[in-house]
PDB file of N, CA and C in Angstrom:
ATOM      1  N   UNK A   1      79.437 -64.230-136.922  1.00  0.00           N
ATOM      2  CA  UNK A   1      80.301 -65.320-137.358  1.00  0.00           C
ATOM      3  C   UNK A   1      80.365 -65.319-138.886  1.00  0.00           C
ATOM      4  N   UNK A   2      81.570 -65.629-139.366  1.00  0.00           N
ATOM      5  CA  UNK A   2      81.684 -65.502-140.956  1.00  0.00           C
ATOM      6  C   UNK A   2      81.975 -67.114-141.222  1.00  0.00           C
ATOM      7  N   UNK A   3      81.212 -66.793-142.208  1.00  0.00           N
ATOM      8  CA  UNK A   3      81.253 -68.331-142.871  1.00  0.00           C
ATOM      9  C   UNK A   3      81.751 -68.500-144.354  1.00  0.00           C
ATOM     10  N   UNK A   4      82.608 -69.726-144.033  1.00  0.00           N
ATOM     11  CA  UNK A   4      83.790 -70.131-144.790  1.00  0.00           C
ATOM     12  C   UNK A   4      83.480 -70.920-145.739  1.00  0.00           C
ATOM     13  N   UNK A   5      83.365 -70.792-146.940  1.00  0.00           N
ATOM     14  CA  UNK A   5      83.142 -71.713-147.857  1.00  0.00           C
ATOM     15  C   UNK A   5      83.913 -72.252-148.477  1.00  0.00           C
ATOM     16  N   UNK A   6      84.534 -73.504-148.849  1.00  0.00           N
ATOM     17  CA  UNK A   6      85.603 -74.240-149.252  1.00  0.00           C
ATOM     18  C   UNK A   6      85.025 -75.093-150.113  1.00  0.00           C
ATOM     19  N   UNK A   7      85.892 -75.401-151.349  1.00  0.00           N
ATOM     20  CA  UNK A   7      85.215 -76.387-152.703  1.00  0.00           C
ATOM     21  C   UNK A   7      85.790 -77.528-152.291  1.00  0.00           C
ATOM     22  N   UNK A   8      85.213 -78.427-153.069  1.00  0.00           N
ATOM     23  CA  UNK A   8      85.688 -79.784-152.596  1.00  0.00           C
ATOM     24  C   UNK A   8      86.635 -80.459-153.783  1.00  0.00           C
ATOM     25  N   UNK A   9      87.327 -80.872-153.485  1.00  0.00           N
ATOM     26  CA  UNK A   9      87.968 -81.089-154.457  1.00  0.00           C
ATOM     27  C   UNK A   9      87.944 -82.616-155.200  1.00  0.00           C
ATOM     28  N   UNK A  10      87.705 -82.510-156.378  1.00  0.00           N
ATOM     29  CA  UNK A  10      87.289 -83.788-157.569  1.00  0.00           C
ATOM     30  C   UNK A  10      86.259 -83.935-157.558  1.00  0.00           C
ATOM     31  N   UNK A  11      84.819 -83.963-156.721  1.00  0.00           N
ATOM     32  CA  UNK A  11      83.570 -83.797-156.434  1.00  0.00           C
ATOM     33  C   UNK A  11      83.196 -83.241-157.505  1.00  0.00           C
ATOM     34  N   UNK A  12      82.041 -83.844-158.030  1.00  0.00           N
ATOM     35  CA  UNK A  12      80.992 -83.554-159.953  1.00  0.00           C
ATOM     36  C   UNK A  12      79.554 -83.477-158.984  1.00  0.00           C
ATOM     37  N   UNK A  13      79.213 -82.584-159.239  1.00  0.00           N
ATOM     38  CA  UNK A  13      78.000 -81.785-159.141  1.00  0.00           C
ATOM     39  C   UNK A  13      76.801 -82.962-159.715  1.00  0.00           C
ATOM     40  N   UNK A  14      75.935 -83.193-159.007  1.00  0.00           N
ATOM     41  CA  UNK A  14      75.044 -84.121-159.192  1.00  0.00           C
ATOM     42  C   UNK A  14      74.023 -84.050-160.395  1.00  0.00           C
ATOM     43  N   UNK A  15      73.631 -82.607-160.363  1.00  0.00           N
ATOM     44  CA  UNK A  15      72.670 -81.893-161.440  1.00  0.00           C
ATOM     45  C   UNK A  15      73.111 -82.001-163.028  1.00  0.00           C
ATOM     46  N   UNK A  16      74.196 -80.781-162.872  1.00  0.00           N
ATOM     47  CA  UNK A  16      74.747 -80.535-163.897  1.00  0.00           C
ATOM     48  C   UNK A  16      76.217 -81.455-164.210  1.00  0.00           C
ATOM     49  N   UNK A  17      76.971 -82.225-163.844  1.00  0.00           N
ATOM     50  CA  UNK A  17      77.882 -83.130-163.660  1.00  0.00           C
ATOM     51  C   UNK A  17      79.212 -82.527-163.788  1.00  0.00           C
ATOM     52  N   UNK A  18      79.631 -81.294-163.567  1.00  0.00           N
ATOM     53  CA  UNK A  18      80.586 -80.999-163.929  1.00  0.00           C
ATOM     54  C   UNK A  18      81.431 -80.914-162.597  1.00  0.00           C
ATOM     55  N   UNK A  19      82.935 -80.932-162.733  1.00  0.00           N
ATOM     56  CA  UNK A  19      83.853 -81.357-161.660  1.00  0.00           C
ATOM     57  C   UNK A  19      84.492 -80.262-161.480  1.00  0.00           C
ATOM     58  N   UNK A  20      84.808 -79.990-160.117  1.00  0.00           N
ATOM     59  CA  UNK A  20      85.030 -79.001-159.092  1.00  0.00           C
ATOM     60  C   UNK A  20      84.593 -77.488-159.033  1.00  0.00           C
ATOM     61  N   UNK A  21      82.968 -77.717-158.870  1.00  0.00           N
ATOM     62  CA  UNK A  21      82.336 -76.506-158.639  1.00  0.00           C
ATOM     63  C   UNK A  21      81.328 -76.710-157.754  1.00  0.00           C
ATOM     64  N   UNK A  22      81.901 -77.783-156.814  1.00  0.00           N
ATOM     65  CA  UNK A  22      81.128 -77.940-155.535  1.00  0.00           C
ATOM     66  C   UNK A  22      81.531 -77.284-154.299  1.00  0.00           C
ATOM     67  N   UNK A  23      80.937 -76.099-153.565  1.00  0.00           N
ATOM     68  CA  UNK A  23      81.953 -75.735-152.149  1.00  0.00           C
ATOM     69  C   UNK A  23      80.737 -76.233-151.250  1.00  0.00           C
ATOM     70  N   UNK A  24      80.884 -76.365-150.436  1.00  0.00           N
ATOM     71  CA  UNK A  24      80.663 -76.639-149.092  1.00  0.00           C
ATOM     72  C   UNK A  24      81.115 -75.691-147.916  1.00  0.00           C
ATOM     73  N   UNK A  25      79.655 -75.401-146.904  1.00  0.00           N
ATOM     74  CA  UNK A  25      80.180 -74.688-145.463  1.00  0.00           C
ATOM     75  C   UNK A  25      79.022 -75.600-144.565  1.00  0.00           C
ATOM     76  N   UNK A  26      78.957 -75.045-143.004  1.00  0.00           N
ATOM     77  CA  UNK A  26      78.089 -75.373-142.194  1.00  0.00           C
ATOM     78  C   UNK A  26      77.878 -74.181-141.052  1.00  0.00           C
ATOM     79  N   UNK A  27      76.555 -73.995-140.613  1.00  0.00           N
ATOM     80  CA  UNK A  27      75.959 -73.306-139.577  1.00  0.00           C
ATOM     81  C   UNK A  27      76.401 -74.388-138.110  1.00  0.00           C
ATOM     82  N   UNK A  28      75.483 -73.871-137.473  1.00  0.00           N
ATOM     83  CA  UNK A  28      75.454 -74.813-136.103  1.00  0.00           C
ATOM     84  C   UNK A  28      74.694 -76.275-136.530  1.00  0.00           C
ATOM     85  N   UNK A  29      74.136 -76.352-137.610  1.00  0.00           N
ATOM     86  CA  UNK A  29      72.960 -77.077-137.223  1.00  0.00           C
ATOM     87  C   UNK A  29      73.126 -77.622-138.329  1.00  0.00           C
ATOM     88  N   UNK A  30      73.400 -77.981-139.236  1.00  0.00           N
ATOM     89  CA  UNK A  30      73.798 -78.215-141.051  1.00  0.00           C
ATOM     90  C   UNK A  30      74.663 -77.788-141.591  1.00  0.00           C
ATOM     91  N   UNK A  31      74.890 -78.925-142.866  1.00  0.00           N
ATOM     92  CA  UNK A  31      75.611 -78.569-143.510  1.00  0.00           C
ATOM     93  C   UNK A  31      75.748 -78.541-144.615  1.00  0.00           C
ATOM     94  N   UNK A  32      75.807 -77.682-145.561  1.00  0.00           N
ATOM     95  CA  UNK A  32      75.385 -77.206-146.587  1.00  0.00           C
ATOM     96  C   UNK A  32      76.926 -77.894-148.305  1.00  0.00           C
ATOM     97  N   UNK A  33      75.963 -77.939-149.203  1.00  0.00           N
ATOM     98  CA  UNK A  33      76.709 -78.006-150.532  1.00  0.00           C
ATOM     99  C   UNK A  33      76.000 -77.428-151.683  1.00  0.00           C
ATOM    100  N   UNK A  34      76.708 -76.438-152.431  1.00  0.00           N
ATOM    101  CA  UNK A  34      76.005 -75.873-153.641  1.00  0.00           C
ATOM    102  C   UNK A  34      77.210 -76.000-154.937  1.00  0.00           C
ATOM    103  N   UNK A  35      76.917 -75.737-156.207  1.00  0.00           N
ATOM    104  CA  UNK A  35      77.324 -76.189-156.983  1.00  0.00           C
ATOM    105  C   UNK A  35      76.863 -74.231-157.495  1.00  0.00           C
ATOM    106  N   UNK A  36      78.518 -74.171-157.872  1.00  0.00           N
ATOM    107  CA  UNK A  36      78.309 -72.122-158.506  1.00  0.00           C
ATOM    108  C   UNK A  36      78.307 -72.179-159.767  1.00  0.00           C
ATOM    109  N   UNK A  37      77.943 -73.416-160.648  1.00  0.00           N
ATOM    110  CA  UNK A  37      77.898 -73.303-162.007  1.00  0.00           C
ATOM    111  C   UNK A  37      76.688 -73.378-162.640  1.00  0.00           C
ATOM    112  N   UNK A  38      75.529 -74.230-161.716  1.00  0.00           N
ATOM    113  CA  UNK A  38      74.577 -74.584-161.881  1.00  0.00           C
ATOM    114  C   UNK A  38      73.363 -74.382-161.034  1.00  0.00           C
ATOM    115  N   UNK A  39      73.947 -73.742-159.853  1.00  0.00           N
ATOM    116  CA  UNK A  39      72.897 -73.308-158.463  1.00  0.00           C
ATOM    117  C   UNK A  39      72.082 -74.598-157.611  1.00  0.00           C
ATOM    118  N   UNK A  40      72.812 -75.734-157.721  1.00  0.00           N
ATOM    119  CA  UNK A  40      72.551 -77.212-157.168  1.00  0.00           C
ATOM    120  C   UNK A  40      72.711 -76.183-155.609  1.00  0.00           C
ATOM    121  N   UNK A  41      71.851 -76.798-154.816  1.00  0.00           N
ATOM    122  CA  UNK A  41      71.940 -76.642-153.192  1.00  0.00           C
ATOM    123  C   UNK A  41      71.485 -77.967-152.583  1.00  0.00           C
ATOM    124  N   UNK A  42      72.172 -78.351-151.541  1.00  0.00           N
ATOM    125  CA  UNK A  42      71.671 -79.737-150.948  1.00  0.00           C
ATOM    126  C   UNK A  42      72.038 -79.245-149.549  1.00  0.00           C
ATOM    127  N   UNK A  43      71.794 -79.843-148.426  1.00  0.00           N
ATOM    128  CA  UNK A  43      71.447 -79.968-147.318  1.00  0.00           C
ATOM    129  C   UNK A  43      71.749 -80.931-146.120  1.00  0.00           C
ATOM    130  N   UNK A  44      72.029 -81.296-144.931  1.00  0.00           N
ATOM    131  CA  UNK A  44      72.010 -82.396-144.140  1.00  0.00           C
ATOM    132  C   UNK A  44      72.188 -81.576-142.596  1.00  0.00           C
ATOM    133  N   UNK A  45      71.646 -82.740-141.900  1.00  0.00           N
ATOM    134  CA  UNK A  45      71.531 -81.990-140.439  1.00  0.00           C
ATOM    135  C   UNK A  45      72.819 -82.969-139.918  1.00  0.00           C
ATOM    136  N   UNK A  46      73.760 -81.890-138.938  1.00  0.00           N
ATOM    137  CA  UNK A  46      75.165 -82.431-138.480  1.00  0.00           C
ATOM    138  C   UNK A  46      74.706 -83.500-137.674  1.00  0.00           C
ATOM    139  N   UNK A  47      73.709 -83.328-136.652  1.00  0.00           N
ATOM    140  CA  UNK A  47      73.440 -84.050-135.708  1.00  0.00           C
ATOM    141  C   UNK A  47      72.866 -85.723-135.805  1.00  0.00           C
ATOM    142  N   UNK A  48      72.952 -85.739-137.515  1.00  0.00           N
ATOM    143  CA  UNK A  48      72.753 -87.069-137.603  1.00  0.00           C
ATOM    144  C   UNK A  48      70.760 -87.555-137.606  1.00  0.00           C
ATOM    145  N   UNK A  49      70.238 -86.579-137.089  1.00  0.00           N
ATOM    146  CA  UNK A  49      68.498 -87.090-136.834  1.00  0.00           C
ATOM    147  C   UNK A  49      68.157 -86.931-138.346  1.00  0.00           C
ATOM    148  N   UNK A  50      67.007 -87.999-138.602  1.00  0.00           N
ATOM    149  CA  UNK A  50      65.947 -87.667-139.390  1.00  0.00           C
ATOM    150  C   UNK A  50      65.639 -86.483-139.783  1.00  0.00           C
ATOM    151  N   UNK A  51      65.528 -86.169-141.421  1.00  0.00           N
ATOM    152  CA  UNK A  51      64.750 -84.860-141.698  1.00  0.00           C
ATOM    153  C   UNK A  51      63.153 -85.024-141.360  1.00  0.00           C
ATOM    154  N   UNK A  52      62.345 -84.227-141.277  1.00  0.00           N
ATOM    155  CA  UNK A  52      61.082 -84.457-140.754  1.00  0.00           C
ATOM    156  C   UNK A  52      60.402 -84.888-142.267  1.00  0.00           C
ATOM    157  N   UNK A  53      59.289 -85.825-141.935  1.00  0.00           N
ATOM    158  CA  UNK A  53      58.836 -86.147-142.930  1.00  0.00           C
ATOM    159  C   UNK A  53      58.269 -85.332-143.488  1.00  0.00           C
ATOM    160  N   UNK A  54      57.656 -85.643-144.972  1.00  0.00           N
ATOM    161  CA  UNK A  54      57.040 -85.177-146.010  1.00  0.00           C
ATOM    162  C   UNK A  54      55.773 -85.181-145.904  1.00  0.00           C
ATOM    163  N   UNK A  55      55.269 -83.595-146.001  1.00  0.00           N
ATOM    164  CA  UNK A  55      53.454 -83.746-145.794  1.00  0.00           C
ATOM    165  C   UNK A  55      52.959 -84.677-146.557  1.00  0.00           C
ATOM    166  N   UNK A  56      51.711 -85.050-145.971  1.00  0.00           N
ATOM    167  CA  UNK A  56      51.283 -85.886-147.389  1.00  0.00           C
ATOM    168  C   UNK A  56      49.971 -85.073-147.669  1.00  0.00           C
ATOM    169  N   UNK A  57      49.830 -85.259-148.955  1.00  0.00           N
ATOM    170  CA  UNK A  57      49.362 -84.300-150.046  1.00  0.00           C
ATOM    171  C   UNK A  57      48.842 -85.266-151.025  1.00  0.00           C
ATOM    172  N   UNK A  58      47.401 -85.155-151.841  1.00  0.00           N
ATOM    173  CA  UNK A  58      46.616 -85.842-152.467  1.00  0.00           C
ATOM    174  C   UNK A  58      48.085 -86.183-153.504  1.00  0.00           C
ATOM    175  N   UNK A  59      48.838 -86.111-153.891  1.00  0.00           N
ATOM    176  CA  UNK A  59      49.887 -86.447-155.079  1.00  0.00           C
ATOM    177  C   UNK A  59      50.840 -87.428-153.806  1.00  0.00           C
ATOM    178  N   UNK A  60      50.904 -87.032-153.056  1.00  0.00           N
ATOM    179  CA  UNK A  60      52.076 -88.877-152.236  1.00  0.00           C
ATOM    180  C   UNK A  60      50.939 -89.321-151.511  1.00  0.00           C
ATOM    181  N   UNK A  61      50.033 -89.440-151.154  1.00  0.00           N
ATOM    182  CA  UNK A  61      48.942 -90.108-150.801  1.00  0.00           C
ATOM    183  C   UNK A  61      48.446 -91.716-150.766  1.00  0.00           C
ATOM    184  N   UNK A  62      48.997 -92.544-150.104  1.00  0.00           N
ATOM    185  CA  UNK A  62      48.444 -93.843-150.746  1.00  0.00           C
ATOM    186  C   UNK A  62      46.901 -93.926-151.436  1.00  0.00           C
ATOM    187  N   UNK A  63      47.182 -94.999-152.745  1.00  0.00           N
ATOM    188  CA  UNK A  63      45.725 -95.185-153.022  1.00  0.00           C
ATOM    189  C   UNK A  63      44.672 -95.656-151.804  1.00  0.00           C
ATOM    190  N   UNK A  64      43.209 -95.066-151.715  1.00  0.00           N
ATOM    191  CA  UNK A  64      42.371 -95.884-151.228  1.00  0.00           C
ATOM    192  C   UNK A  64      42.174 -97.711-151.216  1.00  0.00           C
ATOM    193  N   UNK A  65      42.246 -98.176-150.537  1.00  0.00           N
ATOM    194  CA  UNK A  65      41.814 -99.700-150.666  1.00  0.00           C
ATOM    195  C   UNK A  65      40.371 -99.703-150.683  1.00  0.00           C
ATOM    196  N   UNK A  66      39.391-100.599-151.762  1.00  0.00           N
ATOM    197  CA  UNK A  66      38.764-100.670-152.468  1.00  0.00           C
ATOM    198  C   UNK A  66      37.988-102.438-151.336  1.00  0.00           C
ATOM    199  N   UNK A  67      37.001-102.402-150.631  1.00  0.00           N
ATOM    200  CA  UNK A  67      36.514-103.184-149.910  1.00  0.00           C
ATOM    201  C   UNK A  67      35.969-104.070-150.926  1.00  0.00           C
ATOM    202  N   UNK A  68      35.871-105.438-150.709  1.00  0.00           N
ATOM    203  CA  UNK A  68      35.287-106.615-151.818  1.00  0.00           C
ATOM    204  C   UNK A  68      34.147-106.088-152.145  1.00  0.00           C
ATOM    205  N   UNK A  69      34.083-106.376-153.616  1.00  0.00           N
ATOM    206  CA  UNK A  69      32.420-105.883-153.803  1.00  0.00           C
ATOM    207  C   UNK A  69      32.250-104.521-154.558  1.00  0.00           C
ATOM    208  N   UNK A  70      33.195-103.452-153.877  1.00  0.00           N
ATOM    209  CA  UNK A  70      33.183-102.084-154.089  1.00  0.00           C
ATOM    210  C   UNK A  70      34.060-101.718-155.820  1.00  0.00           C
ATOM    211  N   UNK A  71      33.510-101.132-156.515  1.00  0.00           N
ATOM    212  CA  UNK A  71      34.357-100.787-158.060  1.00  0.00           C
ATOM    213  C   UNK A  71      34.189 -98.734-157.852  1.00  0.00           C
ATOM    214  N   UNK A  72      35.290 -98.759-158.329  1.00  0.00           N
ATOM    215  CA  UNK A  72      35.303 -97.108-158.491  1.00  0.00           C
ATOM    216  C   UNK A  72      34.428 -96.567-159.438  1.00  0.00           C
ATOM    217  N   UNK A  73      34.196 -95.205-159.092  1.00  0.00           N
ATOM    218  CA  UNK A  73      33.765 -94.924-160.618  1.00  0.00           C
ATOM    219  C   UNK A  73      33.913 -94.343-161.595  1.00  0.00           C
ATOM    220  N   UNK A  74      33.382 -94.726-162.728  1.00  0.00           N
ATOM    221  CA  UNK A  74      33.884 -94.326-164.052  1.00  0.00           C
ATOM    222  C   UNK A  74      33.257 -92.781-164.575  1.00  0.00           C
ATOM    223  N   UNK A  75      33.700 -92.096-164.971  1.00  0.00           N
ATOM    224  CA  UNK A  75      32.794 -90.591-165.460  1.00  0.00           C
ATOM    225  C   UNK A  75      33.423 -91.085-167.058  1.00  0.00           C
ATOM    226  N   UNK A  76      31.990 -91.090-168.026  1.00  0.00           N
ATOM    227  CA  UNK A  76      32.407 -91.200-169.181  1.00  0.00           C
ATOM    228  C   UNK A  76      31.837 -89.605-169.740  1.00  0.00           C
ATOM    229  N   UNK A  77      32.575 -89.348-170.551  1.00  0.00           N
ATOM    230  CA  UNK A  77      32.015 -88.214-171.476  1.00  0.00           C
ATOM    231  C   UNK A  77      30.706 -88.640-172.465  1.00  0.00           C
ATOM    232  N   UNK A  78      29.799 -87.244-172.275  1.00  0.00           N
ATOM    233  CA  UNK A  78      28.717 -87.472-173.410  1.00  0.00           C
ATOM    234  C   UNK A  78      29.119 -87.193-174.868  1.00  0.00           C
ATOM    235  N   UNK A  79      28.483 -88.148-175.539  1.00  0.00           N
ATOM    236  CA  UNK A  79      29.268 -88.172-176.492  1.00  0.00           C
ATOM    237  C   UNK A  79      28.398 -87.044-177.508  1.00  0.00           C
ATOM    238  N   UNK A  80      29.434 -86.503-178.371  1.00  0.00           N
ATOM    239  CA  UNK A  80      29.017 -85.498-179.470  1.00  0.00           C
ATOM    240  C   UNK A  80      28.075 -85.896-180.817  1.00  0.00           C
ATOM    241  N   UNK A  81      27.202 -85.095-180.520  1.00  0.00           N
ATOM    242  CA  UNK A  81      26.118 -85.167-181.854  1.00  0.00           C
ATOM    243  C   UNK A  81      26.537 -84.544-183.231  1.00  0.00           C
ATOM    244  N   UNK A  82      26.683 -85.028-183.801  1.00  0.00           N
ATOM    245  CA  UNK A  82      26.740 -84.658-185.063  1.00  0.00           C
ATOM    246  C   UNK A  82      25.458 -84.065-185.958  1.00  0.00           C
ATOM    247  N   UNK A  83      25.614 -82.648-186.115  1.00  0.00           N
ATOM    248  CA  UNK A  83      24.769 -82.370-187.148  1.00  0.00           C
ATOM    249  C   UNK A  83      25.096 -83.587-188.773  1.00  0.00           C
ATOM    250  N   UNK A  84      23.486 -83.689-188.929  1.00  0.00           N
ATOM    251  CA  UNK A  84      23.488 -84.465-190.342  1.00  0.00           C
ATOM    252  C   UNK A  84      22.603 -84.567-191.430  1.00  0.00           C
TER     253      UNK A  84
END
């Protein structure tokens, strides 16, 4: 199957903001938009479902909750001696 790519017309590129260098195609399953000035690619599933969520990873992680009573702890640096 050959796939057809068509620009969109008046559409400004999200990244780089410039107007009409957005085309658009789709597979079975998505449908695709890239931007040929700037290499923007974006994504969506035709079928309308949820993308699957986002691992979570010590960086999106909620903070720990901290039980009454309980304080985190602090690491201070030793401090430097001065020859004198």
């Amino acid at each position: 199957m050959t796939v057809v790519k068509r620009f969109v017309a008046g559409a400004v590129c999200p990244r780089c903001g410039q107007m009409d260098c957005i085309r658009m195609y789709r597979d079975e399953e998505r449908e695709y938009r890239e931007c040929v000035r700037c290499d923007f690619e974006d994504s969506q599933r035709l079928d309308g479902a949820a993308e699957p969520a986002e691992l979570e990873t010590r960086v999106n992680r909620a903070k720990p909750v901290l039980e009454p009573g309980e304080r985190p702890l602090r690491f201070v640096s030793n401090p430097v001696k001065k020859d004198g």
